[in-house]
C-alpha atoms as a PDB file:
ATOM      1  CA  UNK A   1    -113.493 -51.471-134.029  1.00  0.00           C
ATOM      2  CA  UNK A   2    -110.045 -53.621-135.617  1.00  0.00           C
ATOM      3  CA  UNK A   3    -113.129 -56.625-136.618  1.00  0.00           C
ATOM      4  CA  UNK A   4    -115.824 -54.334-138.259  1.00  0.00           C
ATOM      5  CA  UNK A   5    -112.992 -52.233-140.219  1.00  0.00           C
ATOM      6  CA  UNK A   6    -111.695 -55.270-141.307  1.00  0.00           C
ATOM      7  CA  UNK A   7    -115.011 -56.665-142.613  1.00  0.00           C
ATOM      8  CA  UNK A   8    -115.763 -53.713-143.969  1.00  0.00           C
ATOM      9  CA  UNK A   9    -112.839 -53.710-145.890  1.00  0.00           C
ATOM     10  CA  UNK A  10    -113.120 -57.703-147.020  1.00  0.00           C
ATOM     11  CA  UNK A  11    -116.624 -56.547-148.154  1.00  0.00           C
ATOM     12  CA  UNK A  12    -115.493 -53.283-149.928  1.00  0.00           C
ATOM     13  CA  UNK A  13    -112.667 -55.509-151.792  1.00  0.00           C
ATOM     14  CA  UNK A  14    -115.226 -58.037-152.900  1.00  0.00           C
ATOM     15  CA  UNK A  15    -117.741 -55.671-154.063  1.00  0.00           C
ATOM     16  CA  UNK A  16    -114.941 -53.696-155.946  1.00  0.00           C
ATOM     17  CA  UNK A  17    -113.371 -56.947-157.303  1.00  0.00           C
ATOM     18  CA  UNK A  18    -116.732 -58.979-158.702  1.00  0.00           C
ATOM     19  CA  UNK A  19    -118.524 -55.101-159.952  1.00  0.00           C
ATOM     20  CA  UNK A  20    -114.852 -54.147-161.166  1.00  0.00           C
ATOM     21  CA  UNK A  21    -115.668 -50.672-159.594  1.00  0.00           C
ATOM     22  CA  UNK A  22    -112.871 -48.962-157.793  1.00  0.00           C
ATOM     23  CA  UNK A  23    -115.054 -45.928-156.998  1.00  0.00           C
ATOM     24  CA  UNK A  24    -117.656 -48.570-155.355  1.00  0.00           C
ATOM     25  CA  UNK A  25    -115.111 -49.765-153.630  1.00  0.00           C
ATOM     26  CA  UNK A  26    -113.912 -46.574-151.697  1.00  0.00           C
ATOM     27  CA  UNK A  27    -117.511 -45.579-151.050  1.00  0.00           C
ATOM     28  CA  UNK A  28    -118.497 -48.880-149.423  1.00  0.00           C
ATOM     29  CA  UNK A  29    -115.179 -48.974-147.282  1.00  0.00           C
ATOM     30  CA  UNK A  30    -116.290 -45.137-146.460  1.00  0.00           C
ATOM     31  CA  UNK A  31    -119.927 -46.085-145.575  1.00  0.00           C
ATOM     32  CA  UNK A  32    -118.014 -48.623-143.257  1.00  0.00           C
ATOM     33  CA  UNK A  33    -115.740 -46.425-141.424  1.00  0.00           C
ATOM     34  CA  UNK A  34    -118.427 -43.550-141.055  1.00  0.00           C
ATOM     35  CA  UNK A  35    -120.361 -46.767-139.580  1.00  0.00           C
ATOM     36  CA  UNK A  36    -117.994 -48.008-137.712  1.00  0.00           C
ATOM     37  CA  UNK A  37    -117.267 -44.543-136.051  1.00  0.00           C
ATOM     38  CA  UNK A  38    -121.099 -43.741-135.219  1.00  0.00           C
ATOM     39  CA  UNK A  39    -120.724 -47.418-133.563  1.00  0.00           C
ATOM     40  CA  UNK A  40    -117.586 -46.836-131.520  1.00  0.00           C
ATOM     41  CA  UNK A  41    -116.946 -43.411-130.951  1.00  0.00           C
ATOM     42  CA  UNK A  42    -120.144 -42.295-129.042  1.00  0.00           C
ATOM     43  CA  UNK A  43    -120.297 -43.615-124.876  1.00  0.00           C
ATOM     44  CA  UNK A  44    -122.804 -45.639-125.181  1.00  0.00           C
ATOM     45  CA  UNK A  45    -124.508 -47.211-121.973  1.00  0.00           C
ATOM     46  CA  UNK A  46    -123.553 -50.752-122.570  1.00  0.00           C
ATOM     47  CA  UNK A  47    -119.978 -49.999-122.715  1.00  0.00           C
ATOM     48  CA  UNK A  48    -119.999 -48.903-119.052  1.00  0.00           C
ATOM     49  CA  UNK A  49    -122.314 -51.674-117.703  1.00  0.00           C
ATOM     50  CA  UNK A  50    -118.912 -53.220-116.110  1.00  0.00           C
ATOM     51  CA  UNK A  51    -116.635 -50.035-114.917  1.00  0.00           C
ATOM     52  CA  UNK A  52    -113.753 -50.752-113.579  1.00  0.00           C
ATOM     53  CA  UNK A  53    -113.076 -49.401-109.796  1.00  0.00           C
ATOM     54  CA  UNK A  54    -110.028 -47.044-109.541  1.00  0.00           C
ATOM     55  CA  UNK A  55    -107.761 -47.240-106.192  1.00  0.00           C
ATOM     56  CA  UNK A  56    -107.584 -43.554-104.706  1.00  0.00           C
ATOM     57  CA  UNK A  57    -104.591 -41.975-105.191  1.00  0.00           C
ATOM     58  CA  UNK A  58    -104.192 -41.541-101.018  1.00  0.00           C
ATOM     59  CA  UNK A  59    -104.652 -45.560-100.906  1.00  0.00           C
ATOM     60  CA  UNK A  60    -102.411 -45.859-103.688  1.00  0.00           C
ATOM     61  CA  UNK A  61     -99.358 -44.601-101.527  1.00  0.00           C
ATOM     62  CA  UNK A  62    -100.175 -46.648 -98.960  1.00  0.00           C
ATOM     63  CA  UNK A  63     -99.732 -50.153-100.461  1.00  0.00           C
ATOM     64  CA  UNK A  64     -96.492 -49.698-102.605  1.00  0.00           C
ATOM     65  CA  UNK A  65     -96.079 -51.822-105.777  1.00  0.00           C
ATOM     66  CA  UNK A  66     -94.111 -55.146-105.040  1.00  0.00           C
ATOM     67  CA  UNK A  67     -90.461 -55.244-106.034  1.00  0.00           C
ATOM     68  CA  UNK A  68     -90.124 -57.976-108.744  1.00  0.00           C
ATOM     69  CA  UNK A  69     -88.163 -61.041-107.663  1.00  0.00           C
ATOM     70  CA  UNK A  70     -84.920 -60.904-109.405  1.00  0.00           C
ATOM     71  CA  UNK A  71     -83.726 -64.942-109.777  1.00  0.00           C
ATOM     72  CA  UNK A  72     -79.858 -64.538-109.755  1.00  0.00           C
ATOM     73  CA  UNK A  73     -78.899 -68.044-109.731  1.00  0.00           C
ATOM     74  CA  UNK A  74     -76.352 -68.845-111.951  1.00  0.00           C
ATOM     75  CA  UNK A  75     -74.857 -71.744-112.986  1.00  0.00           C
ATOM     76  CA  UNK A  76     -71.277 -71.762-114.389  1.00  0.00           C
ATOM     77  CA  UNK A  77     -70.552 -74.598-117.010  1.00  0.00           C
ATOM     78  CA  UNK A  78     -67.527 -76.591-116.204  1.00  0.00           C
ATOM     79  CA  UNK A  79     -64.574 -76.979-118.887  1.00  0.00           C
ATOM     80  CA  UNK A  80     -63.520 -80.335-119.265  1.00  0.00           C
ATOM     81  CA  UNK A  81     -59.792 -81.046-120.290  1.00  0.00           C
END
């Protein structure tokens, strides 16, 4: 979605810029969004070719999350006098 509205709006600003239209502008950075919405708004079938497997919520309490490893190893500096 980010890469075609993008595009969309590189090709809007160069339209606008070389036909010096500012109107032209807006309306091809519309047409882009309006496309860009039909494109990524709607489930389509290829976006769920690769769903992702959910853990059950009952198998979820039985393997707890690990506990991060907290490093506490610290080094004091030594004053030389």
């Amino acid at each position: 979605m980010q890469i075609l509205l993008l595009a969309f709006a590189v090709i809007a600003f160069a339209t606008g810029y070389v036909l010096a239209s500012f109107q032209l502008m807006i309306l091809t950075y519309a047409g882009g969004v309006v496309l860009t919405t039909l494109v990524t708004v709607p489930n389509w079938p290829f976006f769920n070719r690769h769903s992702l497997k959910w853990l059950d919520p009952s198998e979820a309490e039985k393997h707890p999350k690990p506990e991060p490893v907290v490093n506490v190893t610290s080094k004091k500096k030594s004053i030389k006098k």
